[in-house]
PDB file of N, CA and C in Angstrom:
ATOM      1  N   UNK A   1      11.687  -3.536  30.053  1.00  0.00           N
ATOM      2  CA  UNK A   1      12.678  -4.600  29.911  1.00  0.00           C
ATOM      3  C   UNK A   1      12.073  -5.983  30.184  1.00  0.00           C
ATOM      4  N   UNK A   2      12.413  -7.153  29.326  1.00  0.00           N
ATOM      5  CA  UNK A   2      11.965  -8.613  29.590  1.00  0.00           C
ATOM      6  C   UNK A   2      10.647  -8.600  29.809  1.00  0.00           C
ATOM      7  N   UNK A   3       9.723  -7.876  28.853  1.00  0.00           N
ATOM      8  CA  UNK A   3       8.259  -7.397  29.124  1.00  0.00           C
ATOM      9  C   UNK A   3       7.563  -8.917  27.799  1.00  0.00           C
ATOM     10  N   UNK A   4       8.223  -9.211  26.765  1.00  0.00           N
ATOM     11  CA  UNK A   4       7.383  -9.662  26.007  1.00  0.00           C
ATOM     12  C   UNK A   4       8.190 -11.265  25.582  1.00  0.00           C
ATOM     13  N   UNK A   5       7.366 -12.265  25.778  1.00  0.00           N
ATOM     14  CA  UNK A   5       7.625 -13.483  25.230  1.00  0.00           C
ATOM     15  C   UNK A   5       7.732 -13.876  23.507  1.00  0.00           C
ATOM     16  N   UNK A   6       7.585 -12.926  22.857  1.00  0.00           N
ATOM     17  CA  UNK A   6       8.109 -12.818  21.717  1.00  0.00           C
ATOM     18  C   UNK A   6       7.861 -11.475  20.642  1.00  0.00           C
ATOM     19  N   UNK A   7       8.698 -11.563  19.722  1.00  0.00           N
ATOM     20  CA  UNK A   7       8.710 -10.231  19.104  1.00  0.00           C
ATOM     21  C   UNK A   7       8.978 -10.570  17.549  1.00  0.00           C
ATOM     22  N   UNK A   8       8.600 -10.112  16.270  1.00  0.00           N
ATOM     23  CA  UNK A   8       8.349 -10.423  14.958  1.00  0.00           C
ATOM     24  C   UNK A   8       8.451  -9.172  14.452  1.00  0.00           C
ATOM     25  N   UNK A   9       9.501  -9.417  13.304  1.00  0.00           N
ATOM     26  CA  UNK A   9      10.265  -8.285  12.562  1.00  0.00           C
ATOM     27  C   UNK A   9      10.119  -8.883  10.846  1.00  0.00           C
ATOM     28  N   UNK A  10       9.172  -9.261  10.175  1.00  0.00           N
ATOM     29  CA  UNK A  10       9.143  -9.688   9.298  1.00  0.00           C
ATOM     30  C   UNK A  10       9.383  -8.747   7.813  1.00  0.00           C
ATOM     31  N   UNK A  11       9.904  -8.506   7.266  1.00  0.00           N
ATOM     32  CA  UNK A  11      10.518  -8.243   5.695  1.00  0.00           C
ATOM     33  C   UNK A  11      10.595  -6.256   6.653  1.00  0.00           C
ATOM     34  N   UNK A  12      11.424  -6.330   7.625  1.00  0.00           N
ATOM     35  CA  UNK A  12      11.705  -5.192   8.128  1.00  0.00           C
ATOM     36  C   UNK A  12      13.061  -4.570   8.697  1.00  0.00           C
ATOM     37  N   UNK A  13      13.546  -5.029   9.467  1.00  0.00           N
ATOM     38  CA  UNK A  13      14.907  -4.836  10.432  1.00  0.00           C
ATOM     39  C   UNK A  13      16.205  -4.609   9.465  1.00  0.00           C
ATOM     40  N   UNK A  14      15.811  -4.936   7.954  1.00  0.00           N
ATOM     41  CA  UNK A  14      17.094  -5.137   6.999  1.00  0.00           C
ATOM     42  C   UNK A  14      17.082  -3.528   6.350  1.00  0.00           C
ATOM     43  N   UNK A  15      16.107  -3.040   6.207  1.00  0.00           N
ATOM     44  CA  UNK A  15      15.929  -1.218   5.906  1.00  0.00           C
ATOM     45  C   UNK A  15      16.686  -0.384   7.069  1.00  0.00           C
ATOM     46  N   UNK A  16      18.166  -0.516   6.367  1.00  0.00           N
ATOM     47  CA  UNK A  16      18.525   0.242   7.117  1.00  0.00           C
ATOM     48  C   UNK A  16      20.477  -0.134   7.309  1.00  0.00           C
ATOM     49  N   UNK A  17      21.450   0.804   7.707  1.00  0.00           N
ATOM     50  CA  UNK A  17      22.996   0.503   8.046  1.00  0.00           C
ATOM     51  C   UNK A  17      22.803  -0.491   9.030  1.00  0.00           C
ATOM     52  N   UNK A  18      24.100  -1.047   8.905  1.00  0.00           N
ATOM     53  CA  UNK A  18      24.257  -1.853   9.946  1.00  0.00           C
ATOM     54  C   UNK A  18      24.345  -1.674  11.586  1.00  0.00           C
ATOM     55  N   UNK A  19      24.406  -0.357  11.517  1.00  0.00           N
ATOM     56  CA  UNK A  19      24.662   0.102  12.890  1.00  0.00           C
ATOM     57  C   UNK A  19      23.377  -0.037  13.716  1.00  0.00           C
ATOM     58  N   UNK A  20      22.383   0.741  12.909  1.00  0.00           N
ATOM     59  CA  UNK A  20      21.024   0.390  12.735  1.00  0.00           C
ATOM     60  C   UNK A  20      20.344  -0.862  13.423  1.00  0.00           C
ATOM     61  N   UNK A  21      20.907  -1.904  12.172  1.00  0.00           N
ATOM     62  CA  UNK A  21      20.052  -3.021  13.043  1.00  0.00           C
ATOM     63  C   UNK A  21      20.836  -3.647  13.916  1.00  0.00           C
ATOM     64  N   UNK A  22      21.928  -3.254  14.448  1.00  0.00           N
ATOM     65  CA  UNK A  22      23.000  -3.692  15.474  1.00  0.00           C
ATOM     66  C   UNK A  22      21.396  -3.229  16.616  1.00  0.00           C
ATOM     67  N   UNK A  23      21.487  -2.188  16.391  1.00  0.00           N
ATOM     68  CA  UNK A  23      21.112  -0.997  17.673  1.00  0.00           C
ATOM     69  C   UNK A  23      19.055  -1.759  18.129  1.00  0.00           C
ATOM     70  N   UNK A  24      18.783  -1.672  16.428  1.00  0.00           N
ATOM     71  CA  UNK A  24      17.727  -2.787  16.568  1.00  0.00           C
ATOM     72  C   UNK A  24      16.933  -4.241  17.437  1.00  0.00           C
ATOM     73  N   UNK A  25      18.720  -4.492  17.128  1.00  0.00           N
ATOM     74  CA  UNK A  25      18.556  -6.243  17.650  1.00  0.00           C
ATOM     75  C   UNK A  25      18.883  -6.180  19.142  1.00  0.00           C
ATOM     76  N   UNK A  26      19.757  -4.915  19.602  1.00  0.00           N
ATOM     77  CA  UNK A  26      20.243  -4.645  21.073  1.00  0.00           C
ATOM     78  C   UNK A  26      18.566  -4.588  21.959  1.00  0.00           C
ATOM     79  N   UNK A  27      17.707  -4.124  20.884  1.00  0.00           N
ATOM     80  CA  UNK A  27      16.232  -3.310  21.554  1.00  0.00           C
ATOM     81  C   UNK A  27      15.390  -4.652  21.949  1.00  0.00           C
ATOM     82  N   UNK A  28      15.722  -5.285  20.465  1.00  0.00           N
ATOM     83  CA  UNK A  28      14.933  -6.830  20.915  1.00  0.00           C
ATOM     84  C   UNK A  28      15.575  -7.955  22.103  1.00  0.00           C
ATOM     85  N   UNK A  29      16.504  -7.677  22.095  1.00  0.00           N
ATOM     86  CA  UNK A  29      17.052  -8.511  23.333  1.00  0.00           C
ATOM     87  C   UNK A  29      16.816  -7.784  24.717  1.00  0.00           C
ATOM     88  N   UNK A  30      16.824  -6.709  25.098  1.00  0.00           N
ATOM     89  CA  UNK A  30      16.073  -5.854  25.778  1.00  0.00           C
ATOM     90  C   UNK A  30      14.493  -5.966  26.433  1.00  0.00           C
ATOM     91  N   UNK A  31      13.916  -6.384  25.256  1.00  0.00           N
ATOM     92  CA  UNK A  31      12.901  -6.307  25.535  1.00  0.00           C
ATOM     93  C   UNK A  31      11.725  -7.911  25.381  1.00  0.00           C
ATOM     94  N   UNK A  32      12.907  -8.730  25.200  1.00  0.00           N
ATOM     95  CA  UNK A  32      12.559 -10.047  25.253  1.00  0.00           C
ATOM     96  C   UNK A  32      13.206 -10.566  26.712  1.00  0.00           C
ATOM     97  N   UNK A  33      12.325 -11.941  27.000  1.00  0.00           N
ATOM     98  CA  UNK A  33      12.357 -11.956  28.354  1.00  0.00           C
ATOM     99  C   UNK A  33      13.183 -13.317  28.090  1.00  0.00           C
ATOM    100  N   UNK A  34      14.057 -13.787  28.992  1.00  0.00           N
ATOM    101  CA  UNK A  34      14.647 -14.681  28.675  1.00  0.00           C
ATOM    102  C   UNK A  34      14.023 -15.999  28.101  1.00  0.00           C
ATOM    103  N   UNK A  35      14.584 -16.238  27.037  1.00  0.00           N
ATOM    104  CA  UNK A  35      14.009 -17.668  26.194  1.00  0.00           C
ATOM    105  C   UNK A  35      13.169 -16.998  25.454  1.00  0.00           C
ATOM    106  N   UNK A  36      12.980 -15.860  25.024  1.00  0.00           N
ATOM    107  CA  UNK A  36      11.027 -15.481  24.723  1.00  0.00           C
ATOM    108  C   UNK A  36      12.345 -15.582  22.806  1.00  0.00           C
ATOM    109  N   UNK A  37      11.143 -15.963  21.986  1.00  0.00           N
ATOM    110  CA  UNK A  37      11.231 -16.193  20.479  1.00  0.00           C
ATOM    111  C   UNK A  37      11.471 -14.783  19.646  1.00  0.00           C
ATOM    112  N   UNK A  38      11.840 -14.747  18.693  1.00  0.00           N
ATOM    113  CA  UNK A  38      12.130 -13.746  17.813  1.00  0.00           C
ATOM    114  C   UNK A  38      12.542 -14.101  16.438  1.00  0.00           C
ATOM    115  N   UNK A  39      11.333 -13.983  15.834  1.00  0.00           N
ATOM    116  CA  UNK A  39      11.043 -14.429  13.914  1.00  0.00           C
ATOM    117  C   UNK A  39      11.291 -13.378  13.637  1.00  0.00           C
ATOM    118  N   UNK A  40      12.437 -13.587  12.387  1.00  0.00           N
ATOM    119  CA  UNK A  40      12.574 -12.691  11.514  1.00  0.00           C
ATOM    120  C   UNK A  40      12.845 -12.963  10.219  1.00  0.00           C
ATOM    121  N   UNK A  41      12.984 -12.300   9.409  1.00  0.00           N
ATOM    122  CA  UNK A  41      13.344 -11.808   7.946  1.00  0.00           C
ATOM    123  C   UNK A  41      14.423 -11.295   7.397  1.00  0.00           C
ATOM    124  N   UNK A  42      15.487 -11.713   7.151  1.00  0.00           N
ATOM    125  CA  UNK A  42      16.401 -10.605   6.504  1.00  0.00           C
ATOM    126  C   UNK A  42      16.784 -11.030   4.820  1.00  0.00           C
ATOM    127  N   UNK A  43      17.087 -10.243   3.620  1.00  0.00           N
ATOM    128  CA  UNK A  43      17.671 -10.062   2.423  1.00  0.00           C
ATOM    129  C   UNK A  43      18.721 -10.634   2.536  1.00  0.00           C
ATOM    130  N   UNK A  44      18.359 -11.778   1.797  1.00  0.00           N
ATOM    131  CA  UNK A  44      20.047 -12.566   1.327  1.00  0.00           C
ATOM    132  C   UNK A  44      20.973 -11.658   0.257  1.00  0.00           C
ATOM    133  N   UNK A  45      22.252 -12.319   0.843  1.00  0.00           N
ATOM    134  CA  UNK A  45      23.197 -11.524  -0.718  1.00  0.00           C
ATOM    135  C   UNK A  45      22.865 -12.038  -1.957  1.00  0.00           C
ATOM    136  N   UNK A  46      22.438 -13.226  -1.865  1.00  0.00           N
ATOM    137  CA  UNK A  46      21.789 -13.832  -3.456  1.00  0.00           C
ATOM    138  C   UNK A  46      20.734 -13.546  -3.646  1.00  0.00           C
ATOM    139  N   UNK A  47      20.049 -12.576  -3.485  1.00  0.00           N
ATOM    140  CA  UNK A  47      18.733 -11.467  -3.471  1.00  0.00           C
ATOM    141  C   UNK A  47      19.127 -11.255  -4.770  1.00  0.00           C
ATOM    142  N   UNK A  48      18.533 -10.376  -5.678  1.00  0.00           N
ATOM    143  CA  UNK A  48      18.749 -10.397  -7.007  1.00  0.00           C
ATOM    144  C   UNK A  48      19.020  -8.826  -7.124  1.00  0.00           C
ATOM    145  N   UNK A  49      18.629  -7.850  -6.107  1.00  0.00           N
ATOM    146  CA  UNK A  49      18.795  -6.987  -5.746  1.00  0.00           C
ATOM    147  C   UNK A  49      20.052  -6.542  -5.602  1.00  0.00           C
ATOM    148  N   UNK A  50      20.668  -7.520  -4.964  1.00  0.00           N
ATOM    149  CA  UNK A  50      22.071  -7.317  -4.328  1.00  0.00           C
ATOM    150  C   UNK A  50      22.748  -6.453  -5.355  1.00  0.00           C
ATOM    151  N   UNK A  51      23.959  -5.664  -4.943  1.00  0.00           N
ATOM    152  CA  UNK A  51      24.634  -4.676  -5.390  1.00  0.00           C
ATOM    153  C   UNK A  51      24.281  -3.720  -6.108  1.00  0.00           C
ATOM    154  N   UNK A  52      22.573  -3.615  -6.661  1.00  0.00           N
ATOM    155  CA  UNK A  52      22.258  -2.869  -7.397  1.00  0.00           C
ATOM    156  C   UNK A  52      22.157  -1.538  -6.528  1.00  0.00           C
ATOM    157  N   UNK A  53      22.591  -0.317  -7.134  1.00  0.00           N
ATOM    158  CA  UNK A  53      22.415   1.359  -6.657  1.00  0.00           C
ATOM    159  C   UNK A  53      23.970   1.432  -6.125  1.00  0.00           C
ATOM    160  N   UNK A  54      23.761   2.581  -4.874  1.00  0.00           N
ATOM    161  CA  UNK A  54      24.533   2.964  -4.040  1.00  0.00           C
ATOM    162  C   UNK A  54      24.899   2.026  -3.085  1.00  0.00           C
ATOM    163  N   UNK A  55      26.240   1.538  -2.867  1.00  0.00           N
ATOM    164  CA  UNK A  55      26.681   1.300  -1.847  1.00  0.00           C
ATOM    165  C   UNK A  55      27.377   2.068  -0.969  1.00  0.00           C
ATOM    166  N   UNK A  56      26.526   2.179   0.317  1.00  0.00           N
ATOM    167  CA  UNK A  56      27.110   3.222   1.174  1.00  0.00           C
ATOM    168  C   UNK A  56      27.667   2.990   2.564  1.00  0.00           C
ATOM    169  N   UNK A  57      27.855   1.442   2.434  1.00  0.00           N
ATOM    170  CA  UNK A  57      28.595   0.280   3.686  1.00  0.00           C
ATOM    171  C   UNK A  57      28.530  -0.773   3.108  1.00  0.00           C
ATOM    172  N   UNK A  58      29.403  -1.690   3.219  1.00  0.00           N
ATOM    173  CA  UNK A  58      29.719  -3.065   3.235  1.00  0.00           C
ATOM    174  C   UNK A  58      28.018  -3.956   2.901  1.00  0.00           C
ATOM    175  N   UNK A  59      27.651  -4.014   1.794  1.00  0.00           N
ATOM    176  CA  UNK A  59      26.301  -4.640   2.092  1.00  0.00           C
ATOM    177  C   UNK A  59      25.210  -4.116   2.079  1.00  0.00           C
ATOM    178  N   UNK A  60      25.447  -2.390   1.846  1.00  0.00           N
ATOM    179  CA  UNK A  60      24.622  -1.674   2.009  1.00  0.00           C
ATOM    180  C   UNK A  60      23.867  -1.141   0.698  1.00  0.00           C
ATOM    181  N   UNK A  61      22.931  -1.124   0.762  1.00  0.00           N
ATOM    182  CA  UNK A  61      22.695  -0.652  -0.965  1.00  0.00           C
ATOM    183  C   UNK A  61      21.055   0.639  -1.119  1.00  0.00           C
ATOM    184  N   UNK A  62      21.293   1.584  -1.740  1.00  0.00           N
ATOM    185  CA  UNK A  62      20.010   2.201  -1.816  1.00  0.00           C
ATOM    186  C   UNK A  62      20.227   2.475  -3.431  1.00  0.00           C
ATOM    187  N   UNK A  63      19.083   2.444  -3.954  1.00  0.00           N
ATOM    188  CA  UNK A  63      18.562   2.424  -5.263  1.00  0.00           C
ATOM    189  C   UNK A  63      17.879   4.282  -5.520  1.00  0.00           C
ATOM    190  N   UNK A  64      18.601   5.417  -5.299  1.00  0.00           N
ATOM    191  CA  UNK A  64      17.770   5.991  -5.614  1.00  0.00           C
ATOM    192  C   UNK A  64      16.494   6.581  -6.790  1.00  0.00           C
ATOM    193  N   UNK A  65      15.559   7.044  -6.085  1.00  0.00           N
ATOM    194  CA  UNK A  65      14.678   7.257  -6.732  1.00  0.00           C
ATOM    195  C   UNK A  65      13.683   6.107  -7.005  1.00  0.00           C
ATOM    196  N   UNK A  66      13.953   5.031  -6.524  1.00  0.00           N
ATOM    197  CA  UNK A  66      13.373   3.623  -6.581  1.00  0.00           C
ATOM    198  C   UNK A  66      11.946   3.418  -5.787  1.00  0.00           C
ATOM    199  N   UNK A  67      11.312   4.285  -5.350  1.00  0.00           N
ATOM    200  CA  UNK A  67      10.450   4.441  -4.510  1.00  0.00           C
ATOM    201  C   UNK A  67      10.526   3.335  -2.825  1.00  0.00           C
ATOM    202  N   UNK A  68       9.873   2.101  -3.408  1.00  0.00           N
ATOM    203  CA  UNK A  68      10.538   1.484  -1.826  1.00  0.00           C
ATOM    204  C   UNK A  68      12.097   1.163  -1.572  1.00  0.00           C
ATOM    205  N   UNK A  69      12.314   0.668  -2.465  1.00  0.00           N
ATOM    206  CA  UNK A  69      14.400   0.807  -2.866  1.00  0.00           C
ATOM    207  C   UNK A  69      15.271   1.861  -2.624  1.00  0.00           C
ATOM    208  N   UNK A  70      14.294   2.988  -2.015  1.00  0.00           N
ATOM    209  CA  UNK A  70      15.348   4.370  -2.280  1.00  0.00           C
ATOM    210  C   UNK A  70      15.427   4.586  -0.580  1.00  0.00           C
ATOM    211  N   UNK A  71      15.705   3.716   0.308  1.00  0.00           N
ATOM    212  CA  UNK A  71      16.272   3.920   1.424  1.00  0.00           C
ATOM    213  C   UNK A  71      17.041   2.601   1.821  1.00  0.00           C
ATOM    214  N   UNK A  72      18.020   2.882   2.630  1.00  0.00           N
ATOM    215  CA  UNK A  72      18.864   1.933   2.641  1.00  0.00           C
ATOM    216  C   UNK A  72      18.410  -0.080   2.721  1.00  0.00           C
ATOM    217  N   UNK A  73      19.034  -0.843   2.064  1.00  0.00           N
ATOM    218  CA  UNK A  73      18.905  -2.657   2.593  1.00  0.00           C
ATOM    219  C   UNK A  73      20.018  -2.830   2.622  1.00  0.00           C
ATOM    220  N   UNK A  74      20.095  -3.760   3.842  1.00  0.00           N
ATOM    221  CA  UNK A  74      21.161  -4.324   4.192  1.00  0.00           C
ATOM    222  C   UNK A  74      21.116  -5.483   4.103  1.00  0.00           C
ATOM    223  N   UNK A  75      21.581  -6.103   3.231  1.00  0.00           N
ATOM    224  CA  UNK A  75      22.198  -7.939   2.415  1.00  0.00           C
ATOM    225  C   UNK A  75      22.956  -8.629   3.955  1.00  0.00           C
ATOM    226  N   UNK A  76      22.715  -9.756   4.028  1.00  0.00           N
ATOM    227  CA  UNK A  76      23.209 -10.607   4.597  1.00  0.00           C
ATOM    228  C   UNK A  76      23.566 -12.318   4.036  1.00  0.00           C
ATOM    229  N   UNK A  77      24.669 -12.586   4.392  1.00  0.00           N
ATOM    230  CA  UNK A  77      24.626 -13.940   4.035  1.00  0.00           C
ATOM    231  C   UNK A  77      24.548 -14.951   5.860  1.00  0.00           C
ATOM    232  N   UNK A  78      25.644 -15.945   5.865  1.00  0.00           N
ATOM    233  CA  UNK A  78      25.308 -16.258   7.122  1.00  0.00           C
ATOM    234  C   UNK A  78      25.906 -16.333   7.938  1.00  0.00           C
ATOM    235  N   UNK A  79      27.656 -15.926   7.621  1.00  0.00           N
ATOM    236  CA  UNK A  79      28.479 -15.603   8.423  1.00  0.00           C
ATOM    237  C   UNK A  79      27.632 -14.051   9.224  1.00  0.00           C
ATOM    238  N   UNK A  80      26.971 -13.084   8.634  1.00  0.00           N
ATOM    239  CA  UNK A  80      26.831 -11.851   8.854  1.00  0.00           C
ATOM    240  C   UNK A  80      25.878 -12.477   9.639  1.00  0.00           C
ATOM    241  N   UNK A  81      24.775 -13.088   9.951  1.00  0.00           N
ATOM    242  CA  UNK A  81      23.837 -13.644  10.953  1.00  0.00           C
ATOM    243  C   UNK A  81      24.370 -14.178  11.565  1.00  0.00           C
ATOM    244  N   UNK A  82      25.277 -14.880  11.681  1.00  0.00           N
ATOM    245  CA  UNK A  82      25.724 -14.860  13.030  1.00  0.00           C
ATOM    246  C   UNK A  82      26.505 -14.125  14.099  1.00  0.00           C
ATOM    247  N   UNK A  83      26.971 -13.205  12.751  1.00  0.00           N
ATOM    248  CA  UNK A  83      27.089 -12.280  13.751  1.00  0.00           C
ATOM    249  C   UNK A  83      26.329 -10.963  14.235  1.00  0.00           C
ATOM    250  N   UNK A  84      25.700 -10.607  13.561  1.00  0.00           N
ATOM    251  CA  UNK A  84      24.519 -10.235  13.925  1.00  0.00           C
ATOM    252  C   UNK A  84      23.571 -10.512  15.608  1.00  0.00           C
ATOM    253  N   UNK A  85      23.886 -12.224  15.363  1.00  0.00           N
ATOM    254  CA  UNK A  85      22.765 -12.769  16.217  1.00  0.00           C
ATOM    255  C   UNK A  85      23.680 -13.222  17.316  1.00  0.00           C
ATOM    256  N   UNK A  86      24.446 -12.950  17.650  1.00  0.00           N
ATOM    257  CA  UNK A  86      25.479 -14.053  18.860  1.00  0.00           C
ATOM    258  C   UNK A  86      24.722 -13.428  20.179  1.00  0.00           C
ATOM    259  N   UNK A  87      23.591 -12.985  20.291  1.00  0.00           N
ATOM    260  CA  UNK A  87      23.013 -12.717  21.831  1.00  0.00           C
ATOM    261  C   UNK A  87      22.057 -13.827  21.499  1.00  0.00           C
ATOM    262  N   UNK A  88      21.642 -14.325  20.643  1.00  0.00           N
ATOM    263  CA  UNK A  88      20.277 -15.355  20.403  1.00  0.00           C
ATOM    264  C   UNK A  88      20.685 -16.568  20.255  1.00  0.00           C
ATOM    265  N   UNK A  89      20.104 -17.837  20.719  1.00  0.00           N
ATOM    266  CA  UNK A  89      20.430 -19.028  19.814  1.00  0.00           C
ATOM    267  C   UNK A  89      19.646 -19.154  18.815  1.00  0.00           C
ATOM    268  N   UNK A  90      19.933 -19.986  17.596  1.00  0.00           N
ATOM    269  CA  UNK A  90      19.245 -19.659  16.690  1.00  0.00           C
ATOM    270  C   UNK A  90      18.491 -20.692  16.561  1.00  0.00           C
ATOM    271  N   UNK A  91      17.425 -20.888  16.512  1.00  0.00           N
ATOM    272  CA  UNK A  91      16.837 -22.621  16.140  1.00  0.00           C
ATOM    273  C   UNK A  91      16.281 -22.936  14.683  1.00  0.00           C
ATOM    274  N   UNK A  92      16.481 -21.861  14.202  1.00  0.00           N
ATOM    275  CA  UNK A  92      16.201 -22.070  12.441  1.00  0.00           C
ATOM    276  C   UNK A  92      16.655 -20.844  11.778  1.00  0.00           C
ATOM    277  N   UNK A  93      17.292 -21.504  10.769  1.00  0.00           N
ATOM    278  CA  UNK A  93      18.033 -19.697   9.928  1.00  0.00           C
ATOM    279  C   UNK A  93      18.184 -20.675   8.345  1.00  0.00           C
ATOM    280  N   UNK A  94      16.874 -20.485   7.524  1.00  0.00           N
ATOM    281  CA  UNK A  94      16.961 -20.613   6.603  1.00  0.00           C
ATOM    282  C   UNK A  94      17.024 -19.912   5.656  1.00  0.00           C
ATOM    283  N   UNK A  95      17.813 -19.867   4.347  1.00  0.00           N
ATOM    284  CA  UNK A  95      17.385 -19.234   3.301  1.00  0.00           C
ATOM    285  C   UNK A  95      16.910 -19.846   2.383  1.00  0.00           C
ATOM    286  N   UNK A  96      15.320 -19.083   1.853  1.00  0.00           N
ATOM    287  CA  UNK A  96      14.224 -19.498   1.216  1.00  0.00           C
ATOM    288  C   UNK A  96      14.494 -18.375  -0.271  1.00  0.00           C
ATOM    289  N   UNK A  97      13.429 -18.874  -1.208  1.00  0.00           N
ATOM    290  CA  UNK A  97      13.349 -18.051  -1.750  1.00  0.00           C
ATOM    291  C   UNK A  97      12.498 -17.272  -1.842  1.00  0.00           C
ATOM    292  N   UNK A  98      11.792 -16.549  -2.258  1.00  0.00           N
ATOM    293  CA  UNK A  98      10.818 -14.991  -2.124  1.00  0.00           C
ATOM    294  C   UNK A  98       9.671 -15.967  -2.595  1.00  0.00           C
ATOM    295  N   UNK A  99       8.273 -14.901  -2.629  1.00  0.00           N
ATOM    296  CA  UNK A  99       7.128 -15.279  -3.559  1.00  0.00           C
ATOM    297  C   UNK A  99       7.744 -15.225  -5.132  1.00  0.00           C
ATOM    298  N   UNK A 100       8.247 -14.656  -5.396  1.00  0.00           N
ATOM    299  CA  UNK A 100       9.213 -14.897  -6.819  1.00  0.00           C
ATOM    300  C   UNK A 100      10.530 -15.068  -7.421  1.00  0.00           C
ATOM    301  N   UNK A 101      10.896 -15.317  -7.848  1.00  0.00           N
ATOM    302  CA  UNK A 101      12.601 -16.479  -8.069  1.00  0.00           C
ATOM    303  C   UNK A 101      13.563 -14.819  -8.314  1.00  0.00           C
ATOM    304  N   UNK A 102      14.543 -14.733  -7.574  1.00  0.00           N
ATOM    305  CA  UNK A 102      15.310 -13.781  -7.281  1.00  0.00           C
ATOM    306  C   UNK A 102      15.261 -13.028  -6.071  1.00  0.00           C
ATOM    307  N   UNK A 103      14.009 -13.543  -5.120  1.00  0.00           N
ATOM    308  CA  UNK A 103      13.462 -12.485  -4.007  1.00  0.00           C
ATOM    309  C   UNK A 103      14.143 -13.238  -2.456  1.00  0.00           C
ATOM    310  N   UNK A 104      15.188 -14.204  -2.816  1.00  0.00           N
ATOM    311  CA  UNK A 104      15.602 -14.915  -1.472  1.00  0.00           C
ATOM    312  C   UNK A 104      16.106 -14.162  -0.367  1.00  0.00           C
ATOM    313  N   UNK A 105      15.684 -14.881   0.557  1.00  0.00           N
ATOM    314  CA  UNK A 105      15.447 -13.782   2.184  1.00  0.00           C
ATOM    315  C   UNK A 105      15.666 -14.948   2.728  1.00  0.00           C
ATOM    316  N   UNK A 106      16.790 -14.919   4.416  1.00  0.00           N
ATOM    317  CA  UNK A 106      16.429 -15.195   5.017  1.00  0.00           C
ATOM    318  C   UNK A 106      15.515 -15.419   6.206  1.00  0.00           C
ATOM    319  N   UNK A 107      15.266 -16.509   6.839  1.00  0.00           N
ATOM    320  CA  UNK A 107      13.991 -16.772   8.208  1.00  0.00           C
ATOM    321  C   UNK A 107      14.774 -17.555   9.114  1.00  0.00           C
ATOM    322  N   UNK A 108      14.602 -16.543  10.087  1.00  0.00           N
ATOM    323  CA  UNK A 108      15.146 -17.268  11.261  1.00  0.00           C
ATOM    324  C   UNK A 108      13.955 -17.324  12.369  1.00  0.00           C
ATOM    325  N   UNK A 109      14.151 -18.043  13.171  1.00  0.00           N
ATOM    326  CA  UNK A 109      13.712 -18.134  13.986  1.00  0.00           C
ATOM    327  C   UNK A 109      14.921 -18.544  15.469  1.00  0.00           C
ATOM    328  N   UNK A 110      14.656 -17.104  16.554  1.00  0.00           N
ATOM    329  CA  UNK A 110      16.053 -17.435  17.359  1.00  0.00           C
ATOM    330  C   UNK A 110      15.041 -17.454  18.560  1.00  0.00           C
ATOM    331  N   UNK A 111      15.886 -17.353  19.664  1.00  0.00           N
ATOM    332  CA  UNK A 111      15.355 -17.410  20.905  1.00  0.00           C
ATOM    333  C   UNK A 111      16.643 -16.830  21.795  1.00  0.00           C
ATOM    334  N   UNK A 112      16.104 -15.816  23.201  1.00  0.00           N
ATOM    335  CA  UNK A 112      17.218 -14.900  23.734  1.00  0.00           C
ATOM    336  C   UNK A 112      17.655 -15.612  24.373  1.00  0.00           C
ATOM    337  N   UNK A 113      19.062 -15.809  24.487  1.00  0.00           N
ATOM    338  CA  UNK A 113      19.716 -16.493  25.376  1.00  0.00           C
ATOM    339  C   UNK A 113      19.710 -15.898  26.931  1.00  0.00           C
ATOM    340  N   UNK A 114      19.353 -17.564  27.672  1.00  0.00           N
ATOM    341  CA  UNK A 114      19.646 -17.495  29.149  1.00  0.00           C
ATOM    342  C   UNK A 114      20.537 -17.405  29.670  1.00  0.00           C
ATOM    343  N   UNK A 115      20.760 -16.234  30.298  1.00  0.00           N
ATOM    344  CA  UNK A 115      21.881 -15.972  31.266  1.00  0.00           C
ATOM    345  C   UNK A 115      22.477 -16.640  32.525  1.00  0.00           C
TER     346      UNK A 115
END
């Protein structure tokens, strides 16, 4: 617990239900020490991706047979980051677009809130 001054989840934490990266983000606050940083990555809903395959939750989408697509992503816009994130403050939560036009992801950059 409160072992590491920062922790980096880049084009990762979004593979997967929401419960998932609920349970995820519980681990990183856990294991971040107060104030310590936490960069991440998540799939915008204006991903180009979005709604394509199975939806199997709110946001949830798997493409089977898609090889990296064929396990769950979870889309976010920015109401969903914040809620997501209400243990962190956030000091940057942009959405960018990918190395190629349709690939937009957000980047945040938060920090654990002091108790």
């Amino acid at each position: 617990p409160e072992s590491f001054d920062a922790v980096l989840a880049w084009n990762v934490i979004y593979h997967g239900t929401a419960d998932t990266i609920g349970m995820t983000l519980l681990e990183v606050v856990r294991v971040l020490r107060p104030g310590g940083a936490f960069l991440a990555t998540l799939i915008s809903t204006r991903n180009e991706h979005y709604g394509h395959g199975d939806e199997i939750e709110p946001d949830t989408f798997v493409i089977p047979g898609s090889g990296e697509k064929s396990h769950p992503h979870h889309y976010f816009d920015r109401v969903a980051i914040d809620n997501f994130f209400r243990d962190f403050e956030l000091q940057a939560c942009e959405e960018a677009v990918g190395p190629r036009p349709g690939g937009d992801h957000w980047q945040i950059h938060a920090r654990k809130c002091v108790v």
